[in-house]
Protein backbone atom coordinates (compact mmCIF):
# COMPACT_ATOMS: atom_id res chain seq x y z
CA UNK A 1 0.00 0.00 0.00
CA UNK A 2 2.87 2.52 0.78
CA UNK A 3 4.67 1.45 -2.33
CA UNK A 4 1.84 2.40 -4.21
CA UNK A 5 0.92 6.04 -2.36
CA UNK A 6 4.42 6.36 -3.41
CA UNK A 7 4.26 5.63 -6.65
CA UNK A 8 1.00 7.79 -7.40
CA UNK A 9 2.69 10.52 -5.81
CA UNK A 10 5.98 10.14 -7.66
CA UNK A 11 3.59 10.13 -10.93
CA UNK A 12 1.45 13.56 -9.47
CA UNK A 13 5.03 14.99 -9.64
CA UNK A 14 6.47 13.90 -12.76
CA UNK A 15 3.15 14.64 -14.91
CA UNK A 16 1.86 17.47 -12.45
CA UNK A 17 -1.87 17.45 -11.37
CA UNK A 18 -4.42 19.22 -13.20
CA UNK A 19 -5.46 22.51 -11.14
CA UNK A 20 -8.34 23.45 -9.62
CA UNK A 21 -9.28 26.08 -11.91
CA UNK A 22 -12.55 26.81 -10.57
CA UNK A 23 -11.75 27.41 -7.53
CA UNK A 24 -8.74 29.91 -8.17
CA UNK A 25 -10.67 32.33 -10.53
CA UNK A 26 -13.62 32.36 -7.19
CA UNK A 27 -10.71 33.09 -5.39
CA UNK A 28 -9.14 35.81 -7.39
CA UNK A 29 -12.93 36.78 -8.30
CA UNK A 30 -13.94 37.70 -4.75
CA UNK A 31 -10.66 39.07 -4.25
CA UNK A 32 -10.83 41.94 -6.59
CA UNK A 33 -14.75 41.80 -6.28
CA UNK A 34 -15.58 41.06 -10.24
CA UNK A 35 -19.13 40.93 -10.93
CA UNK A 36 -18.91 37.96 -13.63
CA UNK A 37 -15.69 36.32 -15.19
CA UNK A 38 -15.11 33.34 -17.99
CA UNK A 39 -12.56 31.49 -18.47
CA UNK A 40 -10.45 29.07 -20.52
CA UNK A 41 -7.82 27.03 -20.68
CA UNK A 42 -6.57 24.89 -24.00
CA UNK A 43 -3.72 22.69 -23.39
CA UNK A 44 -2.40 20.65 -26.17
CA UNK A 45 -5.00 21.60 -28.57
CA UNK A 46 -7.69 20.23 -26.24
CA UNK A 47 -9.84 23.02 -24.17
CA UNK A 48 -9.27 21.64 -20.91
CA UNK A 49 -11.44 24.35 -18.76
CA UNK A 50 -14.04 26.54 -20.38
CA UNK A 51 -16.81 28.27 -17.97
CA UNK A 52 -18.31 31.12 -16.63
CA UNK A 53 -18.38 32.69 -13.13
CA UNK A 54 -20.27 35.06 -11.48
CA UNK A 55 -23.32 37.57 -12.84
CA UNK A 56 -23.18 39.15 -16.34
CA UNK A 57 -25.06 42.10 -14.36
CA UNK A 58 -24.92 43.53 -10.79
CA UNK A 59 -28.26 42.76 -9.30
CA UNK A 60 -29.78 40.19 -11.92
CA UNK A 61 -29.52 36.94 -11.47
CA UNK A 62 -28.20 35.71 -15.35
CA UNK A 63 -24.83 34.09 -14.72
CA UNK A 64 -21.68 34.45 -16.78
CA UNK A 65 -21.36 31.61 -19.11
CA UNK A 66 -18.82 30.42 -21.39
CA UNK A 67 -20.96 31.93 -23.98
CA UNK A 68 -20.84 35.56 -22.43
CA UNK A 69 -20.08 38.25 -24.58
CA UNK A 70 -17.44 40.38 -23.44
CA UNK A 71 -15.82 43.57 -25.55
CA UNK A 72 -12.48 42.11 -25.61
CA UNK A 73 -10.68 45.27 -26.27
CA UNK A 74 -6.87 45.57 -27.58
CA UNK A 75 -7.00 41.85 -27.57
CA UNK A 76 -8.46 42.59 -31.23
CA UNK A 77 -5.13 43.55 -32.42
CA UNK A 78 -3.77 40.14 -32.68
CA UNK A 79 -6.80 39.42 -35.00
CA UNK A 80 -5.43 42.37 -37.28
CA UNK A 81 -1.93 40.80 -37.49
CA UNK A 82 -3.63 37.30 -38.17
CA UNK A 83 -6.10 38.94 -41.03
CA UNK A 84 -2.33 40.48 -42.27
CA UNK A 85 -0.47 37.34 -42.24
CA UNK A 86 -2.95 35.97 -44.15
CA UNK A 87 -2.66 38.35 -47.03
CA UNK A 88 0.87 37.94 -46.72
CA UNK A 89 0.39 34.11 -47.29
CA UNK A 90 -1.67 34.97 -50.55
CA UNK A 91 0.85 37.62 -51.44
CA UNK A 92 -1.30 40.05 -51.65
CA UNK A 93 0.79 42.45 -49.09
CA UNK A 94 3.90 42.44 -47.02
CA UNK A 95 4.89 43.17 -43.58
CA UNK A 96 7.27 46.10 -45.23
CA UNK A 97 5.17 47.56 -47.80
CA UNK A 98 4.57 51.54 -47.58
CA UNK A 99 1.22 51.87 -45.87
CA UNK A 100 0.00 54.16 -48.99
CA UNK A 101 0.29 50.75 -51.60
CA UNK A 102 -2.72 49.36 -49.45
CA UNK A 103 -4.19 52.88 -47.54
CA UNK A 104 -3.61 55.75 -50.48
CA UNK A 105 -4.85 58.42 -47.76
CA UNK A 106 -2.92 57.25 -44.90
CA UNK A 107 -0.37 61.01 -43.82
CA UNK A 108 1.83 61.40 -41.08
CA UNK A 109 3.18 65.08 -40.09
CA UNK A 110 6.90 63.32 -39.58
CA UNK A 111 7.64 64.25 -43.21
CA UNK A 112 10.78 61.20 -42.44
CA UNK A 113 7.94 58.83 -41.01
CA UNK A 114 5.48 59.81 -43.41
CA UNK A 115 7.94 58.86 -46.59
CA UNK A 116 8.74 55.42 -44.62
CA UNK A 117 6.21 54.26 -42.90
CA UNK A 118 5.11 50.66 -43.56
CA UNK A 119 2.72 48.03 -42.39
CA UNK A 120 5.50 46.54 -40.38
CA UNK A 121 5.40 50.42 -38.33
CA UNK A 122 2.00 50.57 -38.03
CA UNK A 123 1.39 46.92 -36.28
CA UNK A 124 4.98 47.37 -33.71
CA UNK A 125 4.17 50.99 -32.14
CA UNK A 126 6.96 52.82 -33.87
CA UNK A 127 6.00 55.50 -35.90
CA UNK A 128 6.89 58.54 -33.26
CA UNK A 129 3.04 58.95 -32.39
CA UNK A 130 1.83 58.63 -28.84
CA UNK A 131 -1.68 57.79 -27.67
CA UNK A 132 -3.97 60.62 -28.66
CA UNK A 133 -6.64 58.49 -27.38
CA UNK A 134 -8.58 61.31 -26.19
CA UNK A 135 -9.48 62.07 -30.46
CA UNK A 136 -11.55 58.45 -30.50
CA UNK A 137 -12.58 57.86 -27.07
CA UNK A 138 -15.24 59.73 -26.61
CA UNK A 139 -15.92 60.82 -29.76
CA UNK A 140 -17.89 57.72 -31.59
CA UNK A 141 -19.04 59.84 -34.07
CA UNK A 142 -15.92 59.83 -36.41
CA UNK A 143 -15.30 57.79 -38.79
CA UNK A 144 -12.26 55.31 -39.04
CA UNK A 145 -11.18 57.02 -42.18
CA UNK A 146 -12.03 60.96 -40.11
CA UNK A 147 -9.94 59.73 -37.24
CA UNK A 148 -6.53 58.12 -39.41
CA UNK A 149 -6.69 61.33 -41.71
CA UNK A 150 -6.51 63.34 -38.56
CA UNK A 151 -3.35 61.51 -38.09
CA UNK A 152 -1.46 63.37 -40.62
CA UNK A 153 -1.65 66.31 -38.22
CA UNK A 154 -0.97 64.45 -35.47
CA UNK A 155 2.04 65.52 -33.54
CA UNK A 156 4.43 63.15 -32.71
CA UNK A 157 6.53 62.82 -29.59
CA UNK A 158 9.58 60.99 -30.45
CA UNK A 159 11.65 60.09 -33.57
CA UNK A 160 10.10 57.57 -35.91
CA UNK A 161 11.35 54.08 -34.97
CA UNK A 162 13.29 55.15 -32.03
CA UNK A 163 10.56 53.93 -29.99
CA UNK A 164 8.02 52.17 -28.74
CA UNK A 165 4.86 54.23 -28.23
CA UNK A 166 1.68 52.99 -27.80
CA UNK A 167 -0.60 53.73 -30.45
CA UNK A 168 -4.59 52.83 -30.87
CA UNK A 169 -5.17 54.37 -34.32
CA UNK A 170 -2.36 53.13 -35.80
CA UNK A 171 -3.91 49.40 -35.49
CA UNK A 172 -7.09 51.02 -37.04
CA UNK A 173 -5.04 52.11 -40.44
CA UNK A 174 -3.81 48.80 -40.62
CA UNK A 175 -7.03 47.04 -40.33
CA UNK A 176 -8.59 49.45 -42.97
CA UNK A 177 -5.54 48.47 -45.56
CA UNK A 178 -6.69 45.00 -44.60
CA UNK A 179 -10.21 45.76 -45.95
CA UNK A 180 -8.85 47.66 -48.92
CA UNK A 181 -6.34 45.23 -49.69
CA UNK A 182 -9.06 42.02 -49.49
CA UNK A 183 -11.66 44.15 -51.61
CA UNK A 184 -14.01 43.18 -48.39
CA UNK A 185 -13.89 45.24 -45.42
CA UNK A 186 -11.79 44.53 -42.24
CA UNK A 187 -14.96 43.84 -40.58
CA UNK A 188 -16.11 40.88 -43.60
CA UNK A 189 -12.46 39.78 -43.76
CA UNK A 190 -12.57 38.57 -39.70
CA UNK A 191 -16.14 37.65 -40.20
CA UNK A 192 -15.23 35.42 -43.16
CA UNK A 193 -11.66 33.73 -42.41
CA UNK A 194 -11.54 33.79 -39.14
CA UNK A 195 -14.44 33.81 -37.39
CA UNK A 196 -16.71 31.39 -39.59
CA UNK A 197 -13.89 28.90 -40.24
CA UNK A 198 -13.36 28.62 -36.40
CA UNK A 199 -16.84 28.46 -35.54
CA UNK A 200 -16.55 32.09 -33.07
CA UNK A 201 -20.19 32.40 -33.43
CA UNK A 202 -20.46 34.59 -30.29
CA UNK A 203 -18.20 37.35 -31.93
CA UNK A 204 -18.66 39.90 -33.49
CA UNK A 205 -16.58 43.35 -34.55
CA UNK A 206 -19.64 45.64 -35.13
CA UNK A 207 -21.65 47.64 -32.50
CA UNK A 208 -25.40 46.73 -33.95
CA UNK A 209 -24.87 42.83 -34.18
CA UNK A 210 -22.82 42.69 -30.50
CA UNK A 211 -26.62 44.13 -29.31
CA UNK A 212 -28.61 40.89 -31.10
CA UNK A 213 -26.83 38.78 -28.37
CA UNK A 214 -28.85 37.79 -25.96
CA UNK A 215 -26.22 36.78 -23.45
CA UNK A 216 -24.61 40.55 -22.81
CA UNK A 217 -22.09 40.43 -19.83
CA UNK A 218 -22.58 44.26 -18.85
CA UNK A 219 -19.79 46.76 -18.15
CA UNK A 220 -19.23 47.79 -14.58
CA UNK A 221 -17.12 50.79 -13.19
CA UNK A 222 -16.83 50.61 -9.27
CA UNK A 223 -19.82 48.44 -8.67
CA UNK A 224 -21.93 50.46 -10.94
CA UNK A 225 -23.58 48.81 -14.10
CA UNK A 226 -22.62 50.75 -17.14
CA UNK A 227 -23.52 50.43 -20.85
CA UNK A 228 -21.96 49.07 -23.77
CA UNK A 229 -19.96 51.42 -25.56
CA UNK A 230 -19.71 51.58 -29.50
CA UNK A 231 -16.24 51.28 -30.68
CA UNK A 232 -17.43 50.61 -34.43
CA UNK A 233 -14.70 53.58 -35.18
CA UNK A 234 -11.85 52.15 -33.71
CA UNK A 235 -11.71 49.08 -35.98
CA UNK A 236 -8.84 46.67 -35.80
CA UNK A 237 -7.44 48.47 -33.06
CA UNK A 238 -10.24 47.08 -30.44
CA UNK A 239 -13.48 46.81 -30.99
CA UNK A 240 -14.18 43.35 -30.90
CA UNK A 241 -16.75 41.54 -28.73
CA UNK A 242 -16.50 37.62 -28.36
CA UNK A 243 -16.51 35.25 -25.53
CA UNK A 244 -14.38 32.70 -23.52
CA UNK A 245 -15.73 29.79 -26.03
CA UNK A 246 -14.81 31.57 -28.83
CA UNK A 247 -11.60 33.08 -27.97
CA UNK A 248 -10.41 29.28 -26.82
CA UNK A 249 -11.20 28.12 -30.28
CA UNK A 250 -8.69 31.49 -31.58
CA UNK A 251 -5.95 29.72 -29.15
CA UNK A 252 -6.18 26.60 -29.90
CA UNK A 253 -5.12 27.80 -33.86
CA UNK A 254 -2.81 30.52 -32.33
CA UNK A 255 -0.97 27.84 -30.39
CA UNK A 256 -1.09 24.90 -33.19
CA UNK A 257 0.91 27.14 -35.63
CA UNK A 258 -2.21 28.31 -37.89
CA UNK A 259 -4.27 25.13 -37.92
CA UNK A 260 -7.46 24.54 -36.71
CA UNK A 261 -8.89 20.87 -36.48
CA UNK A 262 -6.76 20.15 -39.63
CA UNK A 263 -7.45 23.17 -41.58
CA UNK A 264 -4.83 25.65 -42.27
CA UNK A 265 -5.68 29.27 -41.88
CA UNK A 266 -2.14 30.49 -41.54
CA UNK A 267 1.35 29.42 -42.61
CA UNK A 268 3.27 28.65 -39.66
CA UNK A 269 5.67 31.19 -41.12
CA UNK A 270 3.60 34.23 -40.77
CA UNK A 271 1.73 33.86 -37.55
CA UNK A 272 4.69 32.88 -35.94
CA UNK A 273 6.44 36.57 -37.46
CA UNK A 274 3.31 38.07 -35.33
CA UNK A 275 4.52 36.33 -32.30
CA UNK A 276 8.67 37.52 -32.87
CA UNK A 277 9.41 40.57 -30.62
CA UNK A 278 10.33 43.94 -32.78
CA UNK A 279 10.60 46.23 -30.25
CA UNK A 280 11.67 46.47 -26.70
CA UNK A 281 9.41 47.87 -24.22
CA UNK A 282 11.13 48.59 -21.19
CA UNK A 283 9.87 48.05 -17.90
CA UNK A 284 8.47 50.93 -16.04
CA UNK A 285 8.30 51.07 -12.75
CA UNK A 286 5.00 50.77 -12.18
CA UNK A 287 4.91 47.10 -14.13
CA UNK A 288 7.56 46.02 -12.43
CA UNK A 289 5.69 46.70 -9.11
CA UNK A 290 2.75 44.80 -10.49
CA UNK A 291 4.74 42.02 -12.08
CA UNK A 292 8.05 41.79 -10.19
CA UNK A 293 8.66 38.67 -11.93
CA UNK A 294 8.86 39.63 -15.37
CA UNK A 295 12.47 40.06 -16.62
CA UNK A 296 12.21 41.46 -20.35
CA UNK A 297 9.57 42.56 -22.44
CA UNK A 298 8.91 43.48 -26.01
CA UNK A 299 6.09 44.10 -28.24
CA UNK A 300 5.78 41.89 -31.56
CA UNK A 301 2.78 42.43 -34.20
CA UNK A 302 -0.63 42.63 -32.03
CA UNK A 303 1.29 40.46 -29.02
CA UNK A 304 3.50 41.38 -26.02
CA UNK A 305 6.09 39.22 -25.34
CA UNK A 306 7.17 39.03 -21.38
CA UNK A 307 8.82 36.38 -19.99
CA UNK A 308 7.66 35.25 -16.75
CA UNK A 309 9.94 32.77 -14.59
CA UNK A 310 12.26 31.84 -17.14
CA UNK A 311 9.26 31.43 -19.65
CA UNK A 312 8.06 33.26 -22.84
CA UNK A 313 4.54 34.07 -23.28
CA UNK A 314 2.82 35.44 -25.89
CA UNK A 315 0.01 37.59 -24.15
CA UNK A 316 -2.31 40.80 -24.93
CA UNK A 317 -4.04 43.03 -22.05
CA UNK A 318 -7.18 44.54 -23.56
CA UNK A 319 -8.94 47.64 -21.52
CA UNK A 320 -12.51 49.34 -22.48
CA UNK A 321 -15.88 50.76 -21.63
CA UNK A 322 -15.80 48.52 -17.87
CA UNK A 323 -14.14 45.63 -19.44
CA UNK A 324 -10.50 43.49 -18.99
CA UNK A 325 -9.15 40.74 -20.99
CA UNK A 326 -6.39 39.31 -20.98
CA UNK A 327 -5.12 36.65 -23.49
CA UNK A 328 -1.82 33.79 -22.52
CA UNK A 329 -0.02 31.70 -24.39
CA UNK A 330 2.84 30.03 -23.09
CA UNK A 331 4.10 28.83 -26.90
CA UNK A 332 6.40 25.47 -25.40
CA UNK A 333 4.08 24.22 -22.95
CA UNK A 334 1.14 24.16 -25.86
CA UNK A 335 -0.73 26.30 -23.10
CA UNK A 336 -3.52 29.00 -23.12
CA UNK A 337 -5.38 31.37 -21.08
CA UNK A 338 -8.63 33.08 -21.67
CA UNK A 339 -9.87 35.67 -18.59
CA UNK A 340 -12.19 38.07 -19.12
CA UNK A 341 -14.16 39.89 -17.09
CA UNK A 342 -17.03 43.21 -16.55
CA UNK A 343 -15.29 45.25 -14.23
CA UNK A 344 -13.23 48.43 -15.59
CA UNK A 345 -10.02 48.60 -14.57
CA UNK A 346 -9.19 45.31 -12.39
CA UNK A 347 -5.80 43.56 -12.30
CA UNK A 348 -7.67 39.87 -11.65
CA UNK A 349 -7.34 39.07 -15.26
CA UNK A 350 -3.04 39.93 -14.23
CA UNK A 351 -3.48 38.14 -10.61
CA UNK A 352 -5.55 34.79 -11.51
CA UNK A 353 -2.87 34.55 -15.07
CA UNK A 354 0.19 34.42 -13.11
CA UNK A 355 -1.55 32.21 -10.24
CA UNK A 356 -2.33 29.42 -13.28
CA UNK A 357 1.26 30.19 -14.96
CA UNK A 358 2.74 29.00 -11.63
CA UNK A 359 -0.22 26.15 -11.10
CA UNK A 360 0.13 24.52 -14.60
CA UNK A 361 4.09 24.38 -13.87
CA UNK A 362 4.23 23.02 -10.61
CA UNK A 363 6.56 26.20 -9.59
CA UNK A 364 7.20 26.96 -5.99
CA UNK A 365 4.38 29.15 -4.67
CA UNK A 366 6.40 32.38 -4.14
CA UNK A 367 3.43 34.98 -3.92
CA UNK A 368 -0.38 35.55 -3.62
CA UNK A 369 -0.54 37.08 -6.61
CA UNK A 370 -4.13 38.49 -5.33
CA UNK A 371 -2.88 39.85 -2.08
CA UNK A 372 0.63 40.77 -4.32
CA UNK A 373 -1.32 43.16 -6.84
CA UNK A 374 -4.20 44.56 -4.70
CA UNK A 375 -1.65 46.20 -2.48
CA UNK A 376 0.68 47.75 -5.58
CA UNK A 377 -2.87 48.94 -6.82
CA UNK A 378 -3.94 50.61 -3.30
CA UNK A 379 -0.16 52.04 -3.23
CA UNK A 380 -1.21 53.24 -6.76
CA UNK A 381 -4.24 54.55 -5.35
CA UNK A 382 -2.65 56.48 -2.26
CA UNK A 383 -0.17 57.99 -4.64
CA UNK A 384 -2.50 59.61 -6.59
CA UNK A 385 -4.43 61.00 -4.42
CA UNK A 386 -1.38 62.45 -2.85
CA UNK A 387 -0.57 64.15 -6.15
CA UNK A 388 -4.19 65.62 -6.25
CA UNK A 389 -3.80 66.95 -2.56
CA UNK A 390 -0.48 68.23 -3.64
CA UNK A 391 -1.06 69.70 -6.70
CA UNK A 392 -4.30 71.27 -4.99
CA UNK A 393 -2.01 73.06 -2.17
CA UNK A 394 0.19 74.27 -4.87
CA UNK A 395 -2.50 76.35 -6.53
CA UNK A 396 -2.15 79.96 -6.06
CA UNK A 397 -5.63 80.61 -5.09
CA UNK A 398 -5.36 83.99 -4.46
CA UNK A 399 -4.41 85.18 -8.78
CA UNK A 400 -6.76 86.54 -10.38
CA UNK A 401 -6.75 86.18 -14.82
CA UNK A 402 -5.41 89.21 -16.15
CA UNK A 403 -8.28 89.47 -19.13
CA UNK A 404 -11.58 89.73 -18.51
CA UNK A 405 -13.76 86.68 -19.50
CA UNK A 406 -14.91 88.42 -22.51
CA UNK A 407 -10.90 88.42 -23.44
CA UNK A 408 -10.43 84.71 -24.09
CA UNK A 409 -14.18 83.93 -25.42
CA UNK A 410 -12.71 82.99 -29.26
CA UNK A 411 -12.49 80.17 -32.00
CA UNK A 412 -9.18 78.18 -31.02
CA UNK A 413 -8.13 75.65 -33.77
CA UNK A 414 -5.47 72.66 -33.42
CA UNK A 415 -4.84 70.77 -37.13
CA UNK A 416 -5.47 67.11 -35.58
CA UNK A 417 -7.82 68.34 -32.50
CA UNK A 418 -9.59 70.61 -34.36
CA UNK A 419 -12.28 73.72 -32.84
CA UNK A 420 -12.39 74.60 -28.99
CA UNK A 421 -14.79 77.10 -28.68
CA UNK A 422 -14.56 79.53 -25.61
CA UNK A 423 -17.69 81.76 -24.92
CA UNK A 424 -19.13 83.69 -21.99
CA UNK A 425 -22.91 83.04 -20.54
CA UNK A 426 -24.31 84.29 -17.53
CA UNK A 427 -21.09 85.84 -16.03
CA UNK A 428 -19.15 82.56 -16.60
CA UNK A 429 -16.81 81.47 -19.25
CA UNK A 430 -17.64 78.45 -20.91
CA UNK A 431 -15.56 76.01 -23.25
CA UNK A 432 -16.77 73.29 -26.10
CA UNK A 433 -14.93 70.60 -28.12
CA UNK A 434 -16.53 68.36 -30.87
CA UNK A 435 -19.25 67.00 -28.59
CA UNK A 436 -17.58 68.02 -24.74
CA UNK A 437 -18.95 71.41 -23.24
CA UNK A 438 -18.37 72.52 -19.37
CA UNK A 439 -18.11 75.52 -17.60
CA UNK A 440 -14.53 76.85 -16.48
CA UNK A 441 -14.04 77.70 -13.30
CA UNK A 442 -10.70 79.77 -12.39
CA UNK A 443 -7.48 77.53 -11.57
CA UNK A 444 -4.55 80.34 -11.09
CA UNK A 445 -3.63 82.94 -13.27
CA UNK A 446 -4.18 82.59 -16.59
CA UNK A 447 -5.06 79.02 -16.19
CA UNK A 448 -8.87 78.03 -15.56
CA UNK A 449 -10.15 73.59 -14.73
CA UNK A 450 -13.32 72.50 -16.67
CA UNK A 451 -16.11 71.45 -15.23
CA UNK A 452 -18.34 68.33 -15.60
CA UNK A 453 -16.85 69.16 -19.34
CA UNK A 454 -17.38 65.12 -20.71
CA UNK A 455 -14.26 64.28 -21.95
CA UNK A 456 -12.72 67.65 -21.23
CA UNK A 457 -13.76 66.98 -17.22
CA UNK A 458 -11.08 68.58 -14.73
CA UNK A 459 -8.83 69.37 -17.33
CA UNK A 460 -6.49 72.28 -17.09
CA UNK A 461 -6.45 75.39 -19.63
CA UNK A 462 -3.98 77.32 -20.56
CA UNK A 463 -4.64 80.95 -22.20
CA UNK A 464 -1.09 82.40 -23.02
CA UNK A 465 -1.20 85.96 -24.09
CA UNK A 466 0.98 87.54 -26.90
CA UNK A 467 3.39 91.18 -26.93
CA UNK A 468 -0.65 93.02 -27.11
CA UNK A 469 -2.19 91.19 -23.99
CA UNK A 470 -4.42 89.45 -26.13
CA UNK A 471 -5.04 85.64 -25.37
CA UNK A 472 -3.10 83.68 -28.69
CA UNK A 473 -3.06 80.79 -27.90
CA UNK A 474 -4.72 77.79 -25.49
CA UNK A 475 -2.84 74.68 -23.75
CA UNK A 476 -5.25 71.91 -23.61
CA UNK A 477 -5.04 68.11 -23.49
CA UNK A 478 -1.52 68.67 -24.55
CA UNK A 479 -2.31 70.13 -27.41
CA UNK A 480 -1.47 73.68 -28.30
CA UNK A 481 -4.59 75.44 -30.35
CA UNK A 482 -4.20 79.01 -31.64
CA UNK A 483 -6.94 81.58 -31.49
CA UNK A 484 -8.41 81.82 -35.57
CA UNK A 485 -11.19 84.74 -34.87
């Protein structure tokens, strides 16, 4: 009888036994108090733990299923480099084509980037741009092809292919050569080879069919139930919507080399350029806080690479309108990760990966990665609301604006941001951008903080005054705009 304990132990070690899934993602759930969460795991092309936890809706009783829909985000962007690769297979484009071959009225305002720029930039976060999220988030009502033209005015922040910038609309251009390039649409293209051919029938990239489904998991920002956002705009930079059945059926391909139950979608080839780092992304300090065990990390084409414990992984973060996903691959092991869950900005989807990372390789047990992360995120938290308190004692409360507030009502115009409108009503001044309008209310000096503004809420602006005392020119989201009227 002991010889045989022994023996079934020495064969738990050698093999390793499966975890208890389940019960680590209720963990981590109630942890970091997520509403609803689904996961999967596919290991060796089999799906070895697909289900839902949790409510798809504060209140309501529906449960999360594996059949969920969740927006999954900058997780999409892998699906651009897929669609890509697979034009690349029918050599119909290249990684290092100029952009213009496949988008004639993609523009950058780098006239160097904007005479080089190719696919290859576009999909590795190198062209000089950074974020200038703040053009898309809020502002649904441009179109893909409005919002990349606006990047030819778009000022860039560092030298093209110097480094590694994060950049949204940058994605979107390349999925919009992908639907030029096909002759179909970047939304048909994912529709027809990749999403029918894997059976994803819960996904979806556009707004209006996301809304037939009737098993929504709902958006929630600090216990609050939220609504789905449209994203339509954004394109093949993130505004997919699928679910943890789905998305195990995209790993199981991702992690076979391009095949899916015998059926080639990619060459082995190309995907596996989408997974080969391009550029470094150094570790800041506040990811090495979070994730004290990574050691290097680089971006490839719609992937991160990080390496975790002596181990590669293949992985993408995606972040929107109360959502977080977070997509695994650890490429030798044959192993895969779906998490995604309905609550804006929680690190569970970080937490429960690294927990399963060190579960499905029987490493020591060096951290609760739940306990680990919650208190870098409430150090995160106390630190900025330091800075507020700080940066609200350093106010000089007692300036006064040296115009009156008839002197900075005026048209203000910046080439990628467009119109700000300043104007005066009832004794206050008053700004409005695209679709954002607040009330101002006097910071120091020449400086005055907007008001319940939208997407213009608490921040700062700047009215600098030229040689004549009148107000030229206005800082604002880090943009400067000069006064046209």
């Amino acid at each position: 009888m002991i010889r045989f304990l022994i023996a079934v132990l020495w064969v738990g070690l050698l093999f390793g036994a499966e975890p208890d899934v389940r019960s680590l993602v209720e963990a981590a759930r109630k942890a970091w108090e997520v509403p609803g969460a689904a996961v999967a795991v596919v290991k060796d092309d089999k799906v070895v733990y697909l289900a839902g936890h949790g409510v798809r809706e504060l209140g309501k009783p529906e449960p999360v299923t594996e059949h969920s829909t969740f927006q999954i985000a900058s997780t999409t962007k892998a699906f651009t480099t897929a669609a890509i690769a697979m034009l690349v297979d029918e050599g119909k484009m290249k990684w290092d084509d100029p952009v213009r071959k496949h988008l004639e009225y993609f523009r950058l305002a780098d006239p160097h980037a904007d005479a080089l720029v190719t696919i290859r930039d576009l999909v590795t976060h190198r062209t000089g741009l950074p974020r200038h999220d703040v053009l898309w988030v809020r502002n649904s009502h441009f179109s893909r092809e409005e919002l990349i033209k606006k990047m030819a005015y778009a000022k860039p922040s560092a030298p093209f292919r110097s480094l590694y910038q994060y950049q949204n609309l940058m994605f979107t251009s390349a999925g919009e050569a992908v639907g030029k390039t096909s002759g179909m649409g970047w939304d048909a293209f994912l529709q027809q080879k990749i999403f029918l051919p894997l059976g994803m029938k819960d996904s979806s990239t556009l707004y209006a069919d996301m809304l037939r489904h009737n098993n929504l998991a709902m958006p929630h920002v600090k216990q609050k139930v939220g609504a789905w956002g449209n994203y339509d705009h954004i394109g093949g930079a993130g505004c997919i919507s699928s679910s943890a059945h789905d998305l195990a059926r995209w790993l199981r391909m991702q992690l076979a080399g391009g095949v899916f139950e015998e059926q080639r979608l990619i060459s082995e080839k190309q995907l596996s350029e989408t997974h080969s780092p391009q550029m470094v992304n150094r570790l800041i300090s506040p990811t090495r806080e979070l994730q004290p065990e990574f050691t290097q990390t680089t971006y490839a084409m719609g992937w991160t690479i990080n390496h975790y414990r002596g181990e590669m992984l293949v992985m993408h973060a995606g972040v929107l309108s109360g959502f977080r996903a977070l997509i695994t691959m650890v490429p030798r092991l044959k192993l895969g990760f779906v998490i995604l869950t309905n609550l804006n900005g929680t690190n569970m989807n970080e937490a429960l990966t690294n927990t399963l990372l060190d579960e499905y390789r029987g490493l020591p047990k060096t951290r609760d990665w739940n306990a680990h992360m919650l208190s870098v995120v409430k150090a995160g938290e106390e630190k900025e609301a330091r800075e507020k308190r700080e940066k609200e004692e350093a106010r000089k409360k007692d300036t006064k604006p040296s115009l009156g507030l008839d002197g900075y009502a005026g048209l203000y115009r910046e080439a990628a941001y467009g119109d700000v409108k300043v104007s005066t009503l009832e004794g206050k001044l008053r700004i409005e951008w695209i679709r954002a309008k607040g009330e101002m209310e006097h910071w120091q000096y020449d400086t005055w903080r907007v008001k319940d503004g939208g997407s213009l809420s608490d921040q700062l602006a700047t009215f600098q005054l030229n040689e004549k005392g009148v107000a030229a020119k206005l800082q604002l989201l880090g943009q400067e705009f000069l006064r046209v009227d």
